[in-house]
N, C-alpha and C. Protein backbone atom coordinates (compact mmCIF):
# COMPACT_ATOMS: atom_id res chain seq x y z
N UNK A 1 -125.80 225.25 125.73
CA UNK A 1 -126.99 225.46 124.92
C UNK A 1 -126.57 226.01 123.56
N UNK A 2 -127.03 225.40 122.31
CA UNK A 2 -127.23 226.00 121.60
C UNK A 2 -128.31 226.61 120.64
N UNK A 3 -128.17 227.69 119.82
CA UNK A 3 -129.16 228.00 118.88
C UNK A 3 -129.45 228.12 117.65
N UNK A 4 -130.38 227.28 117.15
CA UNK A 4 -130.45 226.93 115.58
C UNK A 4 -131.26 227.62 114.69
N UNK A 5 -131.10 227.70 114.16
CA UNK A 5 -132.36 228.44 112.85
C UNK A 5 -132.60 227.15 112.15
N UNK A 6 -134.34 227.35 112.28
CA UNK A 6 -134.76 225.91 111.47
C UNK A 6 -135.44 226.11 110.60
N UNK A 7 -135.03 225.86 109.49
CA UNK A 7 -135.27 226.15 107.97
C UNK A 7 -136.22 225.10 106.86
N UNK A 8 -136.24 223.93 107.91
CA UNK A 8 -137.13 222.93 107.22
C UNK A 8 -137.80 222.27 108.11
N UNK A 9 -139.08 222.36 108.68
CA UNK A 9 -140.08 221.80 109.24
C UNK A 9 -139.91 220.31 109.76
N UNK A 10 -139.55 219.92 108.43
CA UNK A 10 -139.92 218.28 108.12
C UNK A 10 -138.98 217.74 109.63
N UNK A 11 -137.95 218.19 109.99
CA UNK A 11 -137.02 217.27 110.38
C UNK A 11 -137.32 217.64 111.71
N UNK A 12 -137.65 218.34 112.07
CA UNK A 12 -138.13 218.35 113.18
C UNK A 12 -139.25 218.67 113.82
N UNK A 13 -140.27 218.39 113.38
CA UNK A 13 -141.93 218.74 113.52
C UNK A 13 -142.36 217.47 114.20
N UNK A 14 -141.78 216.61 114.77
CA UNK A 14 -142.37 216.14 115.89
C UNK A 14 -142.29 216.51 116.86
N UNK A 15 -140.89 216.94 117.72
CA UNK A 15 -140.60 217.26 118.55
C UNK A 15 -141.03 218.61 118.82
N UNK A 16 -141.17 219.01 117.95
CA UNK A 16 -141.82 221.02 117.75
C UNK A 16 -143.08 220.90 118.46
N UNK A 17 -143.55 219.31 117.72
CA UNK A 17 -145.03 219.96 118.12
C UNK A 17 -145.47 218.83 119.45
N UNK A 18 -144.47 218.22 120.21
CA UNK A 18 -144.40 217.75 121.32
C UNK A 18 -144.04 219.03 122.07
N UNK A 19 -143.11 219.78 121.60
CA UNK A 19 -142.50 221.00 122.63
C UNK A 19 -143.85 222.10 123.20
N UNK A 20 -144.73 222.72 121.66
CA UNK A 20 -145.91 223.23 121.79
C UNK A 20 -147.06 222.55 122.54
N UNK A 21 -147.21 221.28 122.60
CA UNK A 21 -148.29 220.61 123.48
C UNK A 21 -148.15 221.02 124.81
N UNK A 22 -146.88 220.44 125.23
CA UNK A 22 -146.66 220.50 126.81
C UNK A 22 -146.13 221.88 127.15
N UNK A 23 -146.25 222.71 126.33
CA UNK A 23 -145.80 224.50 126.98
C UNK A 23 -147.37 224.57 126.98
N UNK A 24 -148.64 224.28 125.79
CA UNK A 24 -149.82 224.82 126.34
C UNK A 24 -150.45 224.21 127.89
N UNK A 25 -149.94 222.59 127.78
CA UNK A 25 -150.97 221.58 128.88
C UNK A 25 -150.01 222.00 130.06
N UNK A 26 -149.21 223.51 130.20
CA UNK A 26 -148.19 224.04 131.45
C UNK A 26 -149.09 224.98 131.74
N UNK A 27 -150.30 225.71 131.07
CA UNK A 27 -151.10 226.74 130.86
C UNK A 27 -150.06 227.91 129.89
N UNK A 28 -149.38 227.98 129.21
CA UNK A 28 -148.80 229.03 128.45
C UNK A 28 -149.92 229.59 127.98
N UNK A 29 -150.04 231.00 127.37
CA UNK A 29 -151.24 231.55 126.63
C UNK A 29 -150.44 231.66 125.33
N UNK A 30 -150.55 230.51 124.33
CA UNK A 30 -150.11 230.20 122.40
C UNK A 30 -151.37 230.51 121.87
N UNK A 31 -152.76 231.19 122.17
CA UNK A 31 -153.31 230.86 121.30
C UNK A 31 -154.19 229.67 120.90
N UNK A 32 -154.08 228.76 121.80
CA UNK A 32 -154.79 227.05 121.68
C UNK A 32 -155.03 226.77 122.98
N UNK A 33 -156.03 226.12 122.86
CA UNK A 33 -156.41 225.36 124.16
C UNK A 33 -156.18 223.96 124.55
N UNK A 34 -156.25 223.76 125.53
CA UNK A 34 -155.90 222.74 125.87
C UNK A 34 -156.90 221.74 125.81
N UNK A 35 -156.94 220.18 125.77
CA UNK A 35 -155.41 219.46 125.58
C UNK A 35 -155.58 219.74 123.94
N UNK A 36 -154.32 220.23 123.71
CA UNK A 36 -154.15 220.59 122.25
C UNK A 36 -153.39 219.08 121.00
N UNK A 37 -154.32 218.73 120.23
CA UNK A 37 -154.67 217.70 119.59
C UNK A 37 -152.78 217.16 118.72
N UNK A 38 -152.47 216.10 118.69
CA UNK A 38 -151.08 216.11 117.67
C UNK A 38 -151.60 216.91 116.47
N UNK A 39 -152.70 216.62 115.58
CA UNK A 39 -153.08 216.81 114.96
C UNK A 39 -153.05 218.86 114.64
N UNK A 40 -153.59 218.86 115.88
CA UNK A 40 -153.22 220.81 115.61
C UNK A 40 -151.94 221.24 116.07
N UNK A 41 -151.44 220.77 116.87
CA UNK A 41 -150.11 221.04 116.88
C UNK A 41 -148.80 220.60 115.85
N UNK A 42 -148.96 219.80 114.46
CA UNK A 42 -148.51 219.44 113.81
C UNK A 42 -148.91 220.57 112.48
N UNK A 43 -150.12 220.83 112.75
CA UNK A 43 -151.06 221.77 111.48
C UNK A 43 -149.99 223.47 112.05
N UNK A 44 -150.30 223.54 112.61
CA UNK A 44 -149.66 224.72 113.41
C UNK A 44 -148.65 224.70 112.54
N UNK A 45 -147.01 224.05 112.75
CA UNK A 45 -145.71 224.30 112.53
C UNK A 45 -145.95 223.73 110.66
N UNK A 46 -146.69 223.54 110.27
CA UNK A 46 -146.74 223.00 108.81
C UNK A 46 -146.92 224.51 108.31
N UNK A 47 -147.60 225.24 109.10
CA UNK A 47 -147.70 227.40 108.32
C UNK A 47 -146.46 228.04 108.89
N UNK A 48 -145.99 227.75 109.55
CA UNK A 48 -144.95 228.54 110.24
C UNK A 48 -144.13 229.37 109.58
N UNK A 49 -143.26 228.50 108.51
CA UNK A 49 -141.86 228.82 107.87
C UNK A 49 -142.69 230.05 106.68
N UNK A 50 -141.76 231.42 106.60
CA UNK A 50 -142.22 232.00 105.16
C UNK A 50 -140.95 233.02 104.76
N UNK A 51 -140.99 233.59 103.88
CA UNK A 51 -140.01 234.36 103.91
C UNK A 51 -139.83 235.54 104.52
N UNK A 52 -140.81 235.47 105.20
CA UNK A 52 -140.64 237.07 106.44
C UNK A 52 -140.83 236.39 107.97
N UNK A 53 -140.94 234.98 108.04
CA UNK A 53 -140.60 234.43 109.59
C UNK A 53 -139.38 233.71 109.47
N UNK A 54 -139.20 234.18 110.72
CA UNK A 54 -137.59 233.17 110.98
C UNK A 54 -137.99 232.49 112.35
N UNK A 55 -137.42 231.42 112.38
CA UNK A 55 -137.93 230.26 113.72
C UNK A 55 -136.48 229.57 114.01
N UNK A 56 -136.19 229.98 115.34
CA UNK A 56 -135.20 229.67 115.95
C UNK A 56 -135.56 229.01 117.38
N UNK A 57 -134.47 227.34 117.75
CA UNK A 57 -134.89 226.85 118.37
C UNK A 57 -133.91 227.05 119.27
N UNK A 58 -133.81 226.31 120.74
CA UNK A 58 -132.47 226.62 121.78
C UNK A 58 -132.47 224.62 122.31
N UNK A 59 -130.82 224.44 121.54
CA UNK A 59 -131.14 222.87 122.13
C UNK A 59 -130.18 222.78 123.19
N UNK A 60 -130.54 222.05 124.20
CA UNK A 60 -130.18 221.65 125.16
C UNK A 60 -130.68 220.23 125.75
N UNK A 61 -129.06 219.81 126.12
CA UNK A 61 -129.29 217.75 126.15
C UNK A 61 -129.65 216.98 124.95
N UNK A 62 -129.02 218.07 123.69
CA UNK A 62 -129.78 217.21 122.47
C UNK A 62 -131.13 216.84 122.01
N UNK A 63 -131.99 218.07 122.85
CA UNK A 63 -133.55 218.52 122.39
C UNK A 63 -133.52 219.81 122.41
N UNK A 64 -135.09 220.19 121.64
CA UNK A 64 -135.21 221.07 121.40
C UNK A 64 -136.05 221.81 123.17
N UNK A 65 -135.11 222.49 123.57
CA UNK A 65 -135.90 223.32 124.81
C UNK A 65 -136.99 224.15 124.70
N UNK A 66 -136.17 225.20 123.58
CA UNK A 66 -137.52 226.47 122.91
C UNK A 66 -137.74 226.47 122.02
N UNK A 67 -138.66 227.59 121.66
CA UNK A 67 -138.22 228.16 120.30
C UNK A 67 -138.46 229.98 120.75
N UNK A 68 -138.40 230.30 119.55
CA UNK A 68 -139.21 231.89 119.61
C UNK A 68 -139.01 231.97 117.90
N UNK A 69 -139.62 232.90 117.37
CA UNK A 69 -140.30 233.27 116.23
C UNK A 69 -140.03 235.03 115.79
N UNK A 70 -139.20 235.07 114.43
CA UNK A 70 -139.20 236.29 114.33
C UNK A 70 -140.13 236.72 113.30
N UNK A 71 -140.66 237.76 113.28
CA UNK A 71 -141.73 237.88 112.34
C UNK A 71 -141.12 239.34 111.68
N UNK A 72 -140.65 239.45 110.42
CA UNK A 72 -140.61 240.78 109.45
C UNK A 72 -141.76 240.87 109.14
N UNK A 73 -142.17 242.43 109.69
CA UNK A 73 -142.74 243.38 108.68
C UNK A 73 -142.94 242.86 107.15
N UNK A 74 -143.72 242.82 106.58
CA UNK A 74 -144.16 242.32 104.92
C UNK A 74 -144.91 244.10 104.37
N UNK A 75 -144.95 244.72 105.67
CA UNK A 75 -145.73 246.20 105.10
C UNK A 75 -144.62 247.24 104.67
N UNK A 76 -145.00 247.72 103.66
CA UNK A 76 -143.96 248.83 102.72
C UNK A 76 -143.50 249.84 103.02
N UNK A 77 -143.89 249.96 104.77
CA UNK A 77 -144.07 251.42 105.49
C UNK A 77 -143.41 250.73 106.42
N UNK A 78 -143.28 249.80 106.86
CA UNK A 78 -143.17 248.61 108.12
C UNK A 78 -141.32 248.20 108.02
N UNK A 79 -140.66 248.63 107.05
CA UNK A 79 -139.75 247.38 106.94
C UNK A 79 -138.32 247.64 107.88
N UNK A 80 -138.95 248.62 108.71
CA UNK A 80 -137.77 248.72 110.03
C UNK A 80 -138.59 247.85 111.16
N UNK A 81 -139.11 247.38 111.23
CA UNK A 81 -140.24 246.41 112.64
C UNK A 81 -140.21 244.96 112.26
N UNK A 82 -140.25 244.50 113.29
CA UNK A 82 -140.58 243.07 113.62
C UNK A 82 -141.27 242.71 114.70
N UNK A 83 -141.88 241.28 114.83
CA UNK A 83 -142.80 241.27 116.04
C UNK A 83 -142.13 239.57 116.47
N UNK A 84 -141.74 239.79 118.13
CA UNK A 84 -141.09 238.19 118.73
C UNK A 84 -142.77 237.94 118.72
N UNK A 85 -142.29 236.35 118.72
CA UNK A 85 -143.75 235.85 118.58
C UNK A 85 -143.00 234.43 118.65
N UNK A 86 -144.39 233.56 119.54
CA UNK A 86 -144.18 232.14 120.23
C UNK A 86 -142.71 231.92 120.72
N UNK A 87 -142.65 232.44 121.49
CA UNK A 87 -141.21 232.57 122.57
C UNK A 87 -141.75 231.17 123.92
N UNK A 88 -141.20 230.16 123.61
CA UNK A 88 -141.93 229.25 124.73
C UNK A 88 -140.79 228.20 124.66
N UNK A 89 -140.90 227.96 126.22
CA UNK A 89 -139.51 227.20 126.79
C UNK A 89 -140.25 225.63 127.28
N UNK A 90 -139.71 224.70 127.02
CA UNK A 90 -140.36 223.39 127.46
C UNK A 90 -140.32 223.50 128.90
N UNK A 91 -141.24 223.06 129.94
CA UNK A 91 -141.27 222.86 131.16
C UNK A 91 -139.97 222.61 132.07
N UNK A 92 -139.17 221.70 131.48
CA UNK A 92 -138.60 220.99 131.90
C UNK A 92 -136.76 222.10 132.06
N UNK A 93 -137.34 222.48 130.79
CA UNK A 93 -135.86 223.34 130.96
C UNK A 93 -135.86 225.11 131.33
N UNK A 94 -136.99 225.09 131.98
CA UNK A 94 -137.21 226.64 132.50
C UNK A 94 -136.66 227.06 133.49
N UNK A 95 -136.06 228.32 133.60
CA UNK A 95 -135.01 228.69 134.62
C UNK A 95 -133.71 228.48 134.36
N UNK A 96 -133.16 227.76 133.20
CA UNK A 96 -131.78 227.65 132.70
C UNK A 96 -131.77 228.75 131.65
N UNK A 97 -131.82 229.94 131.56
CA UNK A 97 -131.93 230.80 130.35
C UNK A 97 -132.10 230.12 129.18
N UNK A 98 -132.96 229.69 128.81
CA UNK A 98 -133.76 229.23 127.63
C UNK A 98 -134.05 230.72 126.97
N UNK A 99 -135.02 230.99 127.37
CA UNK A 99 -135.94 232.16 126.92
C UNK A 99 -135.32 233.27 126.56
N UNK A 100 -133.94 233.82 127.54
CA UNK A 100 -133.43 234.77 127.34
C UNK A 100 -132.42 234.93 126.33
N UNK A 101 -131.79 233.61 126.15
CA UNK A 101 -131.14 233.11 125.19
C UNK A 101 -131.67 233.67 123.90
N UNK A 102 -133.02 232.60 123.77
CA UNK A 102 -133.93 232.67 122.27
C UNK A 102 -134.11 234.23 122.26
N UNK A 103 -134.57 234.79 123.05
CA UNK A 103 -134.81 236.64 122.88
C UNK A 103 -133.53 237.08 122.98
N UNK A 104 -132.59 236.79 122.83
CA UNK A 104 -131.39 237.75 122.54
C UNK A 104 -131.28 237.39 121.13
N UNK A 105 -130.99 235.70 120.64
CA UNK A 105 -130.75 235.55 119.54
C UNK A 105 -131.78 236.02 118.57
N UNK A 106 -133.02 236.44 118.50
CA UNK A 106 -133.96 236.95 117.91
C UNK A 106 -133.57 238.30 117.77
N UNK A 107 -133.68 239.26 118.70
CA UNK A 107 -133.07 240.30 118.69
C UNK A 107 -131.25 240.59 117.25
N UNK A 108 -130.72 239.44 117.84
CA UNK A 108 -129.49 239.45 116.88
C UNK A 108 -129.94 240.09 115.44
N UNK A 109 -130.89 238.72 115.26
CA UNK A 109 -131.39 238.13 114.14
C UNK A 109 -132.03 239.22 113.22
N UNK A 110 -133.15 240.27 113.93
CA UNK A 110 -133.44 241.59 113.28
C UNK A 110 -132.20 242.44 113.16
N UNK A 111 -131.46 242.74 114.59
CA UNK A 111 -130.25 243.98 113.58
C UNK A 111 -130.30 243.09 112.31
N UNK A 112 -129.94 241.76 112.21
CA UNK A 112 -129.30 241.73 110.71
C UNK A 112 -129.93 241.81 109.53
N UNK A 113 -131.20 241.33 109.90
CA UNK A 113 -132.53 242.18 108.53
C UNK A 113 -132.46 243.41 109.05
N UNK A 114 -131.81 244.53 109.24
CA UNK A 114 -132.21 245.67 109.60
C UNK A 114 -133.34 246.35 110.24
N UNK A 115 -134.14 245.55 110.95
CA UNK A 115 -135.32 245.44 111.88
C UNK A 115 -134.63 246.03 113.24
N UNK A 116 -135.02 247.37 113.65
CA UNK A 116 -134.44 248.12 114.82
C UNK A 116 -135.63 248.29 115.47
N UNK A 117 -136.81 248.10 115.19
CA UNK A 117 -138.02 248.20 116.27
C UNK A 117 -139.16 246.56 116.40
N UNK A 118 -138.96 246.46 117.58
CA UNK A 118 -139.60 245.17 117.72
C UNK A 118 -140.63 245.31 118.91
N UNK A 119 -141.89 244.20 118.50
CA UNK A 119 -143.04 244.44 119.08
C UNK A 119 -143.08 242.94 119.58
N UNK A 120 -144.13 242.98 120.37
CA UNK A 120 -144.80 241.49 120.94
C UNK A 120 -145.53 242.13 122.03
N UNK A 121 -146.45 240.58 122.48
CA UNK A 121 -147.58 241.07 123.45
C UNK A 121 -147.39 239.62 124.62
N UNK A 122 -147.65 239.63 125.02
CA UNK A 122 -147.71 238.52 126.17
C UNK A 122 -148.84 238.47 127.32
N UNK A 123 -149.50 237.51 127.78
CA UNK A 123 -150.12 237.81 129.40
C UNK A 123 -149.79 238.57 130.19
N UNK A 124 -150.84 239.84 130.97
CA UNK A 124 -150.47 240.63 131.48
C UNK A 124 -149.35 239.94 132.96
N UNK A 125 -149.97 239.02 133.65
CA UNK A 125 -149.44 238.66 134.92
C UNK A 125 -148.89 237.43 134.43
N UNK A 126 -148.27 237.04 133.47
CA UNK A 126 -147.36 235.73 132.93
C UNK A 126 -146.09 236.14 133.37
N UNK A 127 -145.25 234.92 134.00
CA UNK A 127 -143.54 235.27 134.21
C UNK A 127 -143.27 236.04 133.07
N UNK A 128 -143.33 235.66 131.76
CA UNK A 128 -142.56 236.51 130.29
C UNK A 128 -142.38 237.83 130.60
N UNK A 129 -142.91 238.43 130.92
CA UNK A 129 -142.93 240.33 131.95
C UNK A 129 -142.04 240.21 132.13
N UNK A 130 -141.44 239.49 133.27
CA UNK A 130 -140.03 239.95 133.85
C UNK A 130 -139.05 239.50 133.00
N UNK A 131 -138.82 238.85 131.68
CA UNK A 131 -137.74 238.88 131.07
C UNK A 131 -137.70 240.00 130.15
N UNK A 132 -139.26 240.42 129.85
CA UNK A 132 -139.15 241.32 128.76
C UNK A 132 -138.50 243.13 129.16
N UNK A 133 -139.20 242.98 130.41
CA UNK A 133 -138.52 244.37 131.52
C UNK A 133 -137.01 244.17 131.46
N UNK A 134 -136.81 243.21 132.01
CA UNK A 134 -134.99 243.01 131.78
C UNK A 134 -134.48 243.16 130.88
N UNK A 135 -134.98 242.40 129.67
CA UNK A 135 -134.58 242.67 128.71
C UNK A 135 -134.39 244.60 127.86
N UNK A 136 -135.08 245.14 128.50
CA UNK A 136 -135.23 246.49 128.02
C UNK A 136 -136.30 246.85 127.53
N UNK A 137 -137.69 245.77 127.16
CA UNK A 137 -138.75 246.39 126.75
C UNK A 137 -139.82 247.26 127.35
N UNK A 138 -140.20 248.24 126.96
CA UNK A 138 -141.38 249.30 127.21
C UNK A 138 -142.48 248.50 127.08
N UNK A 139 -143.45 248.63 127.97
CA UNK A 139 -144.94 248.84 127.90
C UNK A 139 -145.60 249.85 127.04
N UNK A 140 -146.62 249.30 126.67
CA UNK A 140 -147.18 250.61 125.91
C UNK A 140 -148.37 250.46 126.48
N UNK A 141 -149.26 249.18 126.37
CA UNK A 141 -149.99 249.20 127.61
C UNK A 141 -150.80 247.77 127.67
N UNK A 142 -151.89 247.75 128.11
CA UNK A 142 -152.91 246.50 128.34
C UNK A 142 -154.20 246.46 127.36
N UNK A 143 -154.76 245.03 127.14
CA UNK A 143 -155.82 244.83 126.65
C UNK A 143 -156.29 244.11 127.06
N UNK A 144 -157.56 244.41 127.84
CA UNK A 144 -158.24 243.38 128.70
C UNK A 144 -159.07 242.12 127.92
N UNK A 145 -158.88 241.09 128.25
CA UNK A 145 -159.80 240.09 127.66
C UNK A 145 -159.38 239.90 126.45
N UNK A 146 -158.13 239.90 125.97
CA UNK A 146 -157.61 239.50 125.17
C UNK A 146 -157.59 238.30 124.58
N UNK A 147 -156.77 237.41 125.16
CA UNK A 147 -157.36 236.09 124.76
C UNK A 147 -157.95 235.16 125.46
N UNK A 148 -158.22 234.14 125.62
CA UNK A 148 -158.22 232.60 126.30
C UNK A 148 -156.82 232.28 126.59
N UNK A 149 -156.46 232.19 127.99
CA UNK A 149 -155.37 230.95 127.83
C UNK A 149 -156.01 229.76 128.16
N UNK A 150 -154.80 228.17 127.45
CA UNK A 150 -155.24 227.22 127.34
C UNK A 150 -156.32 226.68 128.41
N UNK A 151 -157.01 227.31 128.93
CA UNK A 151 -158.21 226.30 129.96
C UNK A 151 -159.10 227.00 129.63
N UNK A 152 -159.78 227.89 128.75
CA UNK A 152 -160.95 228.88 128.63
C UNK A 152 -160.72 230.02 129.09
N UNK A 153 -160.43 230.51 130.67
CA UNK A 153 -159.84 231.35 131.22
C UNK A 153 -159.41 232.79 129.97
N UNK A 154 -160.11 233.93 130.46
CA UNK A 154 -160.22 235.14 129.80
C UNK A 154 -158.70 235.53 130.18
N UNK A 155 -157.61 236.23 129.74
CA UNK A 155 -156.35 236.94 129.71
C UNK A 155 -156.27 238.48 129.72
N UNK A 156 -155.82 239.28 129.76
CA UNK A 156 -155.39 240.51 129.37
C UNK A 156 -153.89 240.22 129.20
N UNK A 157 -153.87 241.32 128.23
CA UNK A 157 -152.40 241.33 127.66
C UNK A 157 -151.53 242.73 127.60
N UNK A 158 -150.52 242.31 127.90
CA UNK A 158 -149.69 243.28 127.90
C UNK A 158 -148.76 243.51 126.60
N UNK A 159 -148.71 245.18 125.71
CA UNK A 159 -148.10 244.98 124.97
C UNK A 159 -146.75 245.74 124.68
N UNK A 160 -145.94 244.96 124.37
CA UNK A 160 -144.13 245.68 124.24
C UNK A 160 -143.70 246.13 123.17
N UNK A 161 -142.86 247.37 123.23
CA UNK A 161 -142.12 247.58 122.01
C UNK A 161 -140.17 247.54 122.37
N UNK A 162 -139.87 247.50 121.85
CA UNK A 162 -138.03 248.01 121.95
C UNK A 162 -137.48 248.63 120.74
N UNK A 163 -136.30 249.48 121.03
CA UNK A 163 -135.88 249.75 119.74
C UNK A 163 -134.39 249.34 120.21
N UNK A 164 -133.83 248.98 118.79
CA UNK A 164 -132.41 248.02 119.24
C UNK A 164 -131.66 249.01 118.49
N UNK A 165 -131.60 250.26 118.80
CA UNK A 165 -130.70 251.00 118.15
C UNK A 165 -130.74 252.19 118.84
């Protein structure tokens, strides 16, 4: 497996947004419902790239398996934090450390912007829990009815911090 930092949309925004379809129509909770349109899943990765996100993919067999999403702090008070965000493994390649992969290399990725505290939230009862526990992250706690995942279906969420230092 390897892991890329993708710096220009264009070249790979089909497959991105083939990867995002079939992680939501798996029930993932992204934020979208299902069946989620080419059309919004193409609109999606067209905002993605900025100079305070970094988007890193994990290929394996010569596709793209994951991605995950680093998000800097843009706040003036903020600029030790970051938040993982859209951490999602294609169906097909789950259970081969995909995920843990992309969350380590994310992790990398802040020490080197100097980002030592990192946040994210996930489904309370979603597998992602047990990588994020492994991984070393704290609970801080729950929010009920948080979102929709993709079928209408109400969520609560669980939310994490770590400090990598």
């Amino acid at each position: 497996m390897q892991i890329k930092e993708i710096k220009n949309i264009e070249e790979d925004r089909m497959e991105l947004s083939r990867l995002f379809q079939e992680v939501v129509a798996h029930g993932a909770s992204m934020n979208f419902l299902h069946p989620m349109s080419d059309e919004t899943a193409l609109r999606y990765w067209d905002g993605v790239l900025s100079e305070d996100v970094q988007l890193y993919a994990a290929i394996l067999d010569d596709k793209i398996a994951g991605t995950v999403q680093l998000h800097l702090s843009d706040k003036e008070n903020g600029q030790h934090r970051a938040e993982i965000a859209k951490l999602m493994t294609h169906p097909d390649a789950r259970r081969k450390g995909v995920a843990k992969s992309l969350l380590q290399h994310a992790e990398q990725a802040a020490i080197q912007a100097d980002r030592w505290l990192l946040l994210l939230d996930t489904e309370k009862d979603g597998p992602a829990n047990f990588l994020y526990l492994a991984e070393g992250y704290k609970s801080i706690g729950e929010i009920p009815a948080y979102s929709q995942d993709p079928f209408g279906e109400y969520k609560d969420v669980t939310v994490y911090y770590k400090h990598l230092k």
